[in-house]
C-alpha atoms as a PDB file:
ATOM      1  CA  UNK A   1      25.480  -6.637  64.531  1.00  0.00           C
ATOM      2  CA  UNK A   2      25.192  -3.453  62.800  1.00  0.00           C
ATOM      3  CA  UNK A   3      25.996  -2.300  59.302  1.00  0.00           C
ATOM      4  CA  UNK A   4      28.003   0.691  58.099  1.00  0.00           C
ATOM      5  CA  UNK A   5      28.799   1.297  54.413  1.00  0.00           C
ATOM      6  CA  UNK A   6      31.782   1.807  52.709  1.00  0.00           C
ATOM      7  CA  UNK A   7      31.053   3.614  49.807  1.00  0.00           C
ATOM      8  CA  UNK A   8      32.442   3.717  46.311  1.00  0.00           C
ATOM      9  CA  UNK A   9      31.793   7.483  45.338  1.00  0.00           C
ATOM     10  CA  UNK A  10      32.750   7.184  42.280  1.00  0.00           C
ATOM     11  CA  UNK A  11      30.062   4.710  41.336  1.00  0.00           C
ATOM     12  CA  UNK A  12      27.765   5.821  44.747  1.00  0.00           C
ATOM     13  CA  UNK A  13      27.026   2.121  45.563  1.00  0.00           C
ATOM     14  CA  UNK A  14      28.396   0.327  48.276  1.00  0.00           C
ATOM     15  CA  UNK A  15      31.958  -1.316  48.413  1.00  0.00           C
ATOM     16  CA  UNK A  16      31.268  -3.475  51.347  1.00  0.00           C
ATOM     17  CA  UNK A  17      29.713  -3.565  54.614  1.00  0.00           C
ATOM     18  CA  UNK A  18      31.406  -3.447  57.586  1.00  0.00           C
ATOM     19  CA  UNK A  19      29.481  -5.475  60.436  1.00  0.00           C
ATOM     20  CA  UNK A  20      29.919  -3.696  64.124  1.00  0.00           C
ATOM     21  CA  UNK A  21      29.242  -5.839  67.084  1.00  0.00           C
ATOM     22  CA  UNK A  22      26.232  -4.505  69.316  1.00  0.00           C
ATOM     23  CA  UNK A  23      24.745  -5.726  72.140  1.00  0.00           C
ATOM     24  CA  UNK A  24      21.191  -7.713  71.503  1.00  0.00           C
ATOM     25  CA  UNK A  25      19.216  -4.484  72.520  1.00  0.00           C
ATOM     26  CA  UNK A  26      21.549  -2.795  69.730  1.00  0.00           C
ATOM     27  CA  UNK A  27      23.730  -1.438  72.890  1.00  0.00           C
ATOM     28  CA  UNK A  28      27.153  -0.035  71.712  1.00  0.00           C
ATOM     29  CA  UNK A  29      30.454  -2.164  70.917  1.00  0.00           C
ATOM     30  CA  UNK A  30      31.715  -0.979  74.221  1.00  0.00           C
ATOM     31  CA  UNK A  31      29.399  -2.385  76.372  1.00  0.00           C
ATOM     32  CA  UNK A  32      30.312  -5.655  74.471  1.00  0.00           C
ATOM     33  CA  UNK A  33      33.965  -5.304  74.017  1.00  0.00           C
ATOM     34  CA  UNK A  34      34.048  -4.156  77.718  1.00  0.00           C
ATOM     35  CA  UNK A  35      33.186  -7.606  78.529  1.00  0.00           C
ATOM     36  CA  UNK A  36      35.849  -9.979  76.477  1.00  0.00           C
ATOM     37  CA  UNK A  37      38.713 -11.363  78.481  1.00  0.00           C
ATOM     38  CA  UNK A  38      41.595 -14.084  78.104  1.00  0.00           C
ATOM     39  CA  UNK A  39      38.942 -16.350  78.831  1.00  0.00           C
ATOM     40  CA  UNK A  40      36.371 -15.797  76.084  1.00  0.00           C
ATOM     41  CA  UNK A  41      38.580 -13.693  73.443  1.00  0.00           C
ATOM     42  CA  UNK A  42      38.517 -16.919  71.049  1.00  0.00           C
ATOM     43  CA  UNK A  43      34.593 -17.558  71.432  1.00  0.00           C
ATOM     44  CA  UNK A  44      33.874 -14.168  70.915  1.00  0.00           C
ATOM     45  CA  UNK A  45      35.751 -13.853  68.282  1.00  0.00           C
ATOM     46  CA  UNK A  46      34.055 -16.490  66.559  1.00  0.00           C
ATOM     47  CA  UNK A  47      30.685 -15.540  67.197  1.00  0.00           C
ATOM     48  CA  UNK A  48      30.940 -11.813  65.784  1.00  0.00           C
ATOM     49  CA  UNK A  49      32.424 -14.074  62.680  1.00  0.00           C
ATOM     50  CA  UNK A  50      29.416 -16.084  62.327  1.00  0.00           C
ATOM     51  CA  UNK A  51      26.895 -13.125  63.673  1.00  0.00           C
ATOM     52  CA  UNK A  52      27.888 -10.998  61.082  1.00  0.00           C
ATOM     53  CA  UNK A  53      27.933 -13.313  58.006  1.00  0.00           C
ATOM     54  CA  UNK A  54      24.204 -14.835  59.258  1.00  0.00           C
ATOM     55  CA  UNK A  55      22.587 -11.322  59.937  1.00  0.00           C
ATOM     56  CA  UNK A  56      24.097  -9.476  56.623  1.00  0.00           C
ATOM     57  CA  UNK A  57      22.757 -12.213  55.019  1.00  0.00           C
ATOM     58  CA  UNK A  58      19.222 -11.955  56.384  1.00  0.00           C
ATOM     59  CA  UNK A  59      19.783  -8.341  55.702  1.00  0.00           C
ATOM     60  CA  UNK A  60      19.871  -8.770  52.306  1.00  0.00           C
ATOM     61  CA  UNK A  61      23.817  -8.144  51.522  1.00  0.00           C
ATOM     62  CA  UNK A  62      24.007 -10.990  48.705  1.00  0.00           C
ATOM     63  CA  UNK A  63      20.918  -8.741  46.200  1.00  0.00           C
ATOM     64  CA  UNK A  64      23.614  -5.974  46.693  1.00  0.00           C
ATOM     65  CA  UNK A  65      26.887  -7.499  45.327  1.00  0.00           C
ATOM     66  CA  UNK A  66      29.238  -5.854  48.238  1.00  0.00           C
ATOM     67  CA  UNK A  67      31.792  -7.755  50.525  1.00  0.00           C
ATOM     68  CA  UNK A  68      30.966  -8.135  54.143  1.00  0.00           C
ATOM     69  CA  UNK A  69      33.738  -6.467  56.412  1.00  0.00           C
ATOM     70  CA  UNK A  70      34.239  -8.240  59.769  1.00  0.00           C
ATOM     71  CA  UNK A  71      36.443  -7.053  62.773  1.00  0.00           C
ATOM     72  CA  UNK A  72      38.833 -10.006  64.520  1.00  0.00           C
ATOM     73  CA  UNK A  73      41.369 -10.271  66.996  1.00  0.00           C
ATOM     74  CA  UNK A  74      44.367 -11.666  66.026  1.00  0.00           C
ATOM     75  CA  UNK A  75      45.260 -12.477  69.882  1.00  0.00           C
ATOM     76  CA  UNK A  76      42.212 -14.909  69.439  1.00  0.00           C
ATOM     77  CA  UNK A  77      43.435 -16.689  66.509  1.00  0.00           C
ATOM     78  CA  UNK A  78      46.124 -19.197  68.126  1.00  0.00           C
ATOM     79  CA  UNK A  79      46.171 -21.104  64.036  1.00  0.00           C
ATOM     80  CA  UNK A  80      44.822 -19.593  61.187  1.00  0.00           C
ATOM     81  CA  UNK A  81      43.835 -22.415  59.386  1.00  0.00           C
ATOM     82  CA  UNK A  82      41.813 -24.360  62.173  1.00  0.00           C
ATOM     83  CA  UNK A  83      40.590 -21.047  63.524  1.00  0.00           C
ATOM     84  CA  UNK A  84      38.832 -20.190  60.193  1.00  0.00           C
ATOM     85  CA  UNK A  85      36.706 -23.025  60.133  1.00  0.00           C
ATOM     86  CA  UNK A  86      33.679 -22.311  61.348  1.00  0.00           C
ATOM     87  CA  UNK A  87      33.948 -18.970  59.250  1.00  0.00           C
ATOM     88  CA  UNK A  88      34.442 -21.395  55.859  1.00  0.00           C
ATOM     89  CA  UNK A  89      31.391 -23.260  57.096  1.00  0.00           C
ATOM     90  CA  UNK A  90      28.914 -20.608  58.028  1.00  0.00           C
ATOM     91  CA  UNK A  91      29.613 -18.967  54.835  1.00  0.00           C
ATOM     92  CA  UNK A  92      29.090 -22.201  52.714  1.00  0.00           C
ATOM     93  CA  UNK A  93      25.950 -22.796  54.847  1.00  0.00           C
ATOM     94  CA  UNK A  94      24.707 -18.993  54.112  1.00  0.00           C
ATOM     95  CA  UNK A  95      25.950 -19.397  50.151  1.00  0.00           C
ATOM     96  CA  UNK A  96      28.287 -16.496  50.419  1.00  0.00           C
ATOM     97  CA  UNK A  97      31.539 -15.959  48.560  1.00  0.00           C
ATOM     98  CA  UNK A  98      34.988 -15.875  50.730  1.00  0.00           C
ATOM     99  CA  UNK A  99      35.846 -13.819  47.808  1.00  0.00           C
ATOM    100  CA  UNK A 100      33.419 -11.207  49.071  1.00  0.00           C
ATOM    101  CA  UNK A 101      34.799 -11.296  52.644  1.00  0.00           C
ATOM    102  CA  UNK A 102      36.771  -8.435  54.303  1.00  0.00           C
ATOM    103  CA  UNK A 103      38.685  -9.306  57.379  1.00  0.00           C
ATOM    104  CA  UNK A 104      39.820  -6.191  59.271  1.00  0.00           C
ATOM    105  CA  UNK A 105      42.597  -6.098  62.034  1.00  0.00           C
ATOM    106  CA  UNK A 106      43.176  -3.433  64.150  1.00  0.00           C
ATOM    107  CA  UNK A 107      46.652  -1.401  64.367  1.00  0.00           C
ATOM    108  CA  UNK A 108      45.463  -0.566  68.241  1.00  0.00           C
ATOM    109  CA  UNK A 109      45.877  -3.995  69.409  1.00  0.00           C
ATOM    110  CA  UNK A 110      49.667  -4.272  70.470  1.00  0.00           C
ATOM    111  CA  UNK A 111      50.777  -7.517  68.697  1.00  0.00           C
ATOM    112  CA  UNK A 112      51.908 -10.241  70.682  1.00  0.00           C
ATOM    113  CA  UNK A 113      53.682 -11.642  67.563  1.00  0.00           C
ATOM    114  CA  UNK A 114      54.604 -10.035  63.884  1.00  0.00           C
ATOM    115  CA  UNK A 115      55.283 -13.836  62.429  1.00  0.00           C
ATOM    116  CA  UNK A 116      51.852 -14.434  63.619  1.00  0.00           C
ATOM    117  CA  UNK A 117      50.388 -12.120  62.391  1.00  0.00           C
ATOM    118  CA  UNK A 118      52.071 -12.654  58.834  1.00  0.00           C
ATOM    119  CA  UNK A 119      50.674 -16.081  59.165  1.00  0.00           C
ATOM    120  CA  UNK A 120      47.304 -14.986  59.506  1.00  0.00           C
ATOM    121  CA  UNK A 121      47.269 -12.702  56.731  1.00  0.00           C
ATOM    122  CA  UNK A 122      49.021 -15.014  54.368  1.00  0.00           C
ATOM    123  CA  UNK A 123      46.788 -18.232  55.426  1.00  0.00           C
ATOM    124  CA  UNK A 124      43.056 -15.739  55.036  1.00  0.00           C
ATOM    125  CA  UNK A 125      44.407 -14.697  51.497  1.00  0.00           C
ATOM    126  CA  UNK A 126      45.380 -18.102  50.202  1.00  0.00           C
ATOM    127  CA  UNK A 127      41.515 -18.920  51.173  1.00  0.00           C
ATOM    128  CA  UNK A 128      40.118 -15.892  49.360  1.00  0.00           C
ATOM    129  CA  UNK A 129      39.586 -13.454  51.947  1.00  0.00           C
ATOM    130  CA  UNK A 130      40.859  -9.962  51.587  1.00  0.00           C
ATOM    131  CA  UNK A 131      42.428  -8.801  54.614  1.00  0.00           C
ATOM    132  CA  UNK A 132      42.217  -4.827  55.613  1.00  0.00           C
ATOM    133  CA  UNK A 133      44.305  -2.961  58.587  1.00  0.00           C
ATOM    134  CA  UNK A 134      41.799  -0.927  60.422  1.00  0.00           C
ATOM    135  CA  UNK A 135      42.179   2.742  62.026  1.00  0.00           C
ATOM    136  CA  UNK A 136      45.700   3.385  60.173  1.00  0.00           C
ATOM    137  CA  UNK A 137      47.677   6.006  61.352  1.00  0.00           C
ATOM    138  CA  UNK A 138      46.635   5.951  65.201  1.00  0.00           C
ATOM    139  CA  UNK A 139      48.588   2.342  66.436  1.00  0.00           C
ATOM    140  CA  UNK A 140      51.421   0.615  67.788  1.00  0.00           C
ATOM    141  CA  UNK A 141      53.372   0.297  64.923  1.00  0.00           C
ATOM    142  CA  UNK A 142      53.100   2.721  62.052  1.00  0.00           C
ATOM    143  CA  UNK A 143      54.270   2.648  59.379  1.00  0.00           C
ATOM    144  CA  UNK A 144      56.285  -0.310  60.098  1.00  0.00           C
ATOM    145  CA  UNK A 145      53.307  -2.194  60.362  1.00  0.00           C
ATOM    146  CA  UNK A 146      52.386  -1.350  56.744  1.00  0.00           C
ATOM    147  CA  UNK A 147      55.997  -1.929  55.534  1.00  0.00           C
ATOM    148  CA  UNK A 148      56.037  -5.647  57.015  1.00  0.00           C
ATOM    149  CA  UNK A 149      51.867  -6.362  56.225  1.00  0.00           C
ATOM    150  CA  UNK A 150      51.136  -7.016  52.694  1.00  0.00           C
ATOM    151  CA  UNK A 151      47.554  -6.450  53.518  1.00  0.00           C
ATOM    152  CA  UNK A 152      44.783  -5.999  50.429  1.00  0.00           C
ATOM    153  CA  UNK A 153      43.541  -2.326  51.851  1.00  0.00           C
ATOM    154  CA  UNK A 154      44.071   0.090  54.495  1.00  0.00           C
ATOM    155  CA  UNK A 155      41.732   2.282  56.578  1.00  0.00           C
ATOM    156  CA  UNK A 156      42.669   5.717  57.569  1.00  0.00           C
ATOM    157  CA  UNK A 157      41.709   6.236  61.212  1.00  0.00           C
ATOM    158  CA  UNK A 158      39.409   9.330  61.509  1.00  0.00           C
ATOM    159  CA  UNK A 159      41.750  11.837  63.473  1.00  0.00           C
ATOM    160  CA  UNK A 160      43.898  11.922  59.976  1.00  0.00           C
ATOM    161  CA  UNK A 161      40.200  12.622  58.423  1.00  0.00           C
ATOM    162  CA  UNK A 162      38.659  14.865  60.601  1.00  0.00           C
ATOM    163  CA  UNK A 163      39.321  18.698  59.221  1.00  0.00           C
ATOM    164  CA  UNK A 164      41.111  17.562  56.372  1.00  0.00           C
ATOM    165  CA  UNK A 165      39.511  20.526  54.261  1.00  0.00           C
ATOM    166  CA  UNK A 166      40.711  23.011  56.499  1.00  0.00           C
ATOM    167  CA  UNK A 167      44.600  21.625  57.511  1.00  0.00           C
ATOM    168  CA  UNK A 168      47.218  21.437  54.716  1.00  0.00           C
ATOM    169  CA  UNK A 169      49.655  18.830  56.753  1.00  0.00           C
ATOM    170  CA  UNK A 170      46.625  16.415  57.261  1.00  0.00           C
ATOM    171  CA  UNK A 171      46.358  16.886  53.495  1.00  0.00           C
ATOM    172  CA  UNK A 172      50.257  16.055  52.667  1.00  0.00           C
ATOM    173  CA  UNK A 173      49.750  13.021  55.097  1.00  0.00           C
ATOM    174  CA  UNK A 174      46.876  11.439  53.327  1.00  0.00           C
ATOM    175  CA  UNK A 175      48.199  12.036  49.713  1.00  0.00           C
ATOM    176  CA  UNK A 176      51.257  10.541  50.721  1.00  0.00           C
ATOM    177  CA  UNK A 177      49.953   7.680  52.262  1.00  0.00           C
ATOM    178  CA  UNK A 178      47.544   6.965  49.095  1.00  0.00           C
ATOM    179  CA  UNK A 179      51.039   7.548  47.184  1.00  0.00           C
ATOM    180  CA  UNK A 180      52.407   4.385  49.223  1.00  0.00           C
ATOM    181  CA  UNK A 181      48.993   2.577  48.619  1.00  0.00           C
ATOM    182  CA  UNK A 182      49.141   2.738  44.957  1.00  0.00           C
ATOM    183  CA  UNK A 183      52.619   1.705  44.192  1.00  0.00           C
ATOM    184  CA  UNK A 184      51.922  -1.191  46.403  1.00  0.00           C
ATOM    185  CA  UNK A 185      48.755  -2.164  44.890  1.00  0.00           C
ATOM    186  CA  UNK A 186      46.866  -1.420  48.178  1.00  0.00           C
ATOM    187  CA  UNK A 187      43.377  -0.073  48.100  1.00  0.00           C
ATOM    188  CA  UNK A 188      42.809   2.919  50.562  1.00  0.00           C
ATOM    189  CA  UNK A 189      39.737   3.393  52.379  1.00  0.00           C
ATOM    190  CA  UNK A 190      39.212   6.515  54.536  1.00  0.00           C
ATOM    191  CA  UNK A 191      37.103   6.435  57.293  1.00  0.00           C
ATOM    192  CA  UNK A 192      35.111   8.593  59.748  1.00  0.00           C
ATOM    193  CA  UNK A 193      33.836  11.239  57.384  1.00  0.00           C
ATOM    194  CA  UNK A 194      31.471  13.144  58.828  1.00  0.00           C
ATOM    195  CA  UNK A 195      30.936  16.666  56.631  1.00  0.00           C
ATOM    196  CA  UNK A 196      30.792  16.883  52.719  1.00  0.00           C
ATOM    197  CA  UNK A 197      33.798  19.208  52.919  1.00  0.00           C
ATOM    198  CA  UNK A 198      36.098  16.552  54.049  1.00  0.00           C
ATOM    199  CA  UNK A 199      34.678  13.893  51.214  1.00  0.00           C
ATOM    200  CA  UNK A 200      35.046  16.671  48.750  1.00  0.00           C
ATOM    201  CA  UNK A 201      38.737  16.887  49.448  1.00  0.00           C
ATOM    202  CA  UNK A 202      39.333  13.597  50.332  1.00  0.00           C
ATOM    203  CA  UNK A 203      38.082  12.536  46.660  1.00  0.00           C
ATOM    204  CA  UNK A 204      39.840  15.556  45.148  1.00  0.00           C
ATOM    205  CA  UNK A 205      43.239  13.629  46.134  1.00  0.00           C
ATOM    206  CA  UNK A 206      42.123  10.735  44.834  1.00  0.00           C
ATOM    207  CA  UNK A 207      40.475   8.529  47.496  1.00  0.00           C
ATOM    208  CA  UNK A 208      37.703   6.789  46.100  1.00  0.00           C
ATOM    209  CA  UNK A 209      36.415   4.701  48.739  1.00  0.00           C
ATOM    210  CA  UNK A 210      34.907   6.216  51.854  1.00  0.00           C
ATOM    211  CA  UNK A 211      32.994   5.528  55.051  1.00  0.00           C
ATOM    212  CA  UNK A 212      31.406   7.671  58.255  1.00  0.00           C
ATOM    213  CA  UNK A 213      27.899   9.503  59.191  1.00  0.00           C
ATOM    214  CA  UNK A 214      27.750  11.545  56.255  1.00  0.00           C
ATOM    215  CA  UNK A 215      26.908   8.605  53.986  1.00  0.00           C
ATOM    216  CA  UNK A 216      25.345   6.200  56.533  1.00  0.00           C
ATOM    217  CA  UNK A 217      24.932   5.622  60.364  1.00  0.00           C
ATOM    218  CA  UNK A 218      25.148   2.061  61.495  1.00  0.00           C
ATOM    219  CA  UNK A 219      21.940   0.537  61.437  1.00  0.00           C
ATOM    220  CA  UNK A 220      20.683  -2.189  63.551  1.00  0.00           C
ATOM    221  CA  UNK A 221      20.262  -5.673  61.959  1.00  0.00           C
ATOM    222  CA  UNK A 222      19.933  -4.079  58.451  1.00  0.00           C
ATOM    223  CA  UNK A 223      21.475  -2.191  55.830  1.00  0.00           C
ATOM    224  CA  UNK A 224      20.790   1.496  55.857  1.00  0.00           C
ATOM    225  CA  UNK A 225      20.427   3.608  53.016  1.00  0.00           C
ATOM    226  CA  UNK A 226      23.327   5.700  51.647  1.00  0.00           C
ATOM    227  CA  UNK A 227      23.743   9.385  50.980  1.00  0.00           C
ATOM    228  CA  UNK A 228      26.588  10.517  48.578  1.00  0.00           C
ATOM    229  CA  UNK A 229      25.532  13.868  47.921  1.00  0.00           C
ATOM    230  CA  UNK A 230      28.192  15.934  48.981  1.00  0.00           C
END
């Protein structure tokens, strides 16, 4: 695994940590990802669960006080409460809170099943866990996926990000979208920042919480250093 921060820029310290499956060289996700099937979806889904919660807390995650962000697939989850098992256990084995776990959910994977989805979501919050839809904005299902969700946060994909300073109807997308978040009681994270420009307007309309290069490249088996000058 590698470690990415998402950063509170309001206080400059570090939200969470989202954990990015690499290959044991530190190869990228694709050369992993390129590799799960039908066949080994569920394993491999469980070991990125227990990866990431062993190696963030080697890393030193627990001296920081942020939550630990891990990627699943809900096609690998066939029950949500036996499937989270070995999660509950590694994380009582490792001492860390479910209360400071982050599970994030793609909009990109088409959904075999809505109701099973809800069930996931509903079963990881009654345990704790936050639950996050990843890369907003650039899925399947749209905003109908955030109208039928009631997930804890949301995470703006990085095409709705990228020139934000510079494009007035990326602008009017995002504040509307954080409009949605708020009267729902859904924190907003927005992702894939990559020049000060775009954080500076990004927090100008009221985003707080913010992840991408110009605060931190993922870092191998360790949490890197932030930068929130901007």
């Amino acid at each position: 695994m590698a470690f990415q921060p998402i950063v509170d820029v309001v206080t400059s310290a570090p939200f969470a940590y989202e954990a990015l499956v690499r290959g044991p060289e530190g190869q990228g996700a694709m050369t992993v990802l390129g590799q799960v099937t039908d066949g080994n979806r569920y394993g491999f889904d469980q070991a990125c669960r227990v990866t990431a919660i062993r190696t963030a807390m080697a890393a030193g995650i627990a001296d920081t006080g942020a939550r630990l962000s891990i990627n699943f697939l809900p096609n690998a989850v066939y029950s949500p409460t036996a499937c989270i098992q070995l999660t509950l256990r590694t994380a009582a084995e490792h001492a860390f809170p479910l209360d400071r776990l982050i599970f994030e959910f793609t909009e990109n994977e088409q959904m075999v099943s809505p109701d099973h989805i809800e069930a996931i979501i509903s079963t990881y919050r009654d345990f704790g866990f936050a639950v996050a839809v990843d890369d907003f904005g650039a899925g399947h299902s749209g905003l109908d996926l955030f109208a039928r969700f009631a997930t804890d946060m949301v995470k703006l994909d990085m095409d709705l990000i990228r020139g934000i300073d510079t494009d007035p109807r990326r602008r009017a997308v995002v504040r509307a979208v954080l409009g949605l978040c708020e009267e729902l009681g859904t924190l907003l994270i927005a992702e894939g920042i990559e020049t000060a420009a775009e954080a500076r307007t990004l927090r100008d309309l009221g985003i707080r919480y913010m992840q991408g290069f110009l605060f931190a490249r993922p870092a191998f088996e360790r949490l890197p250093d932030i930068d929130v000058v901007f």
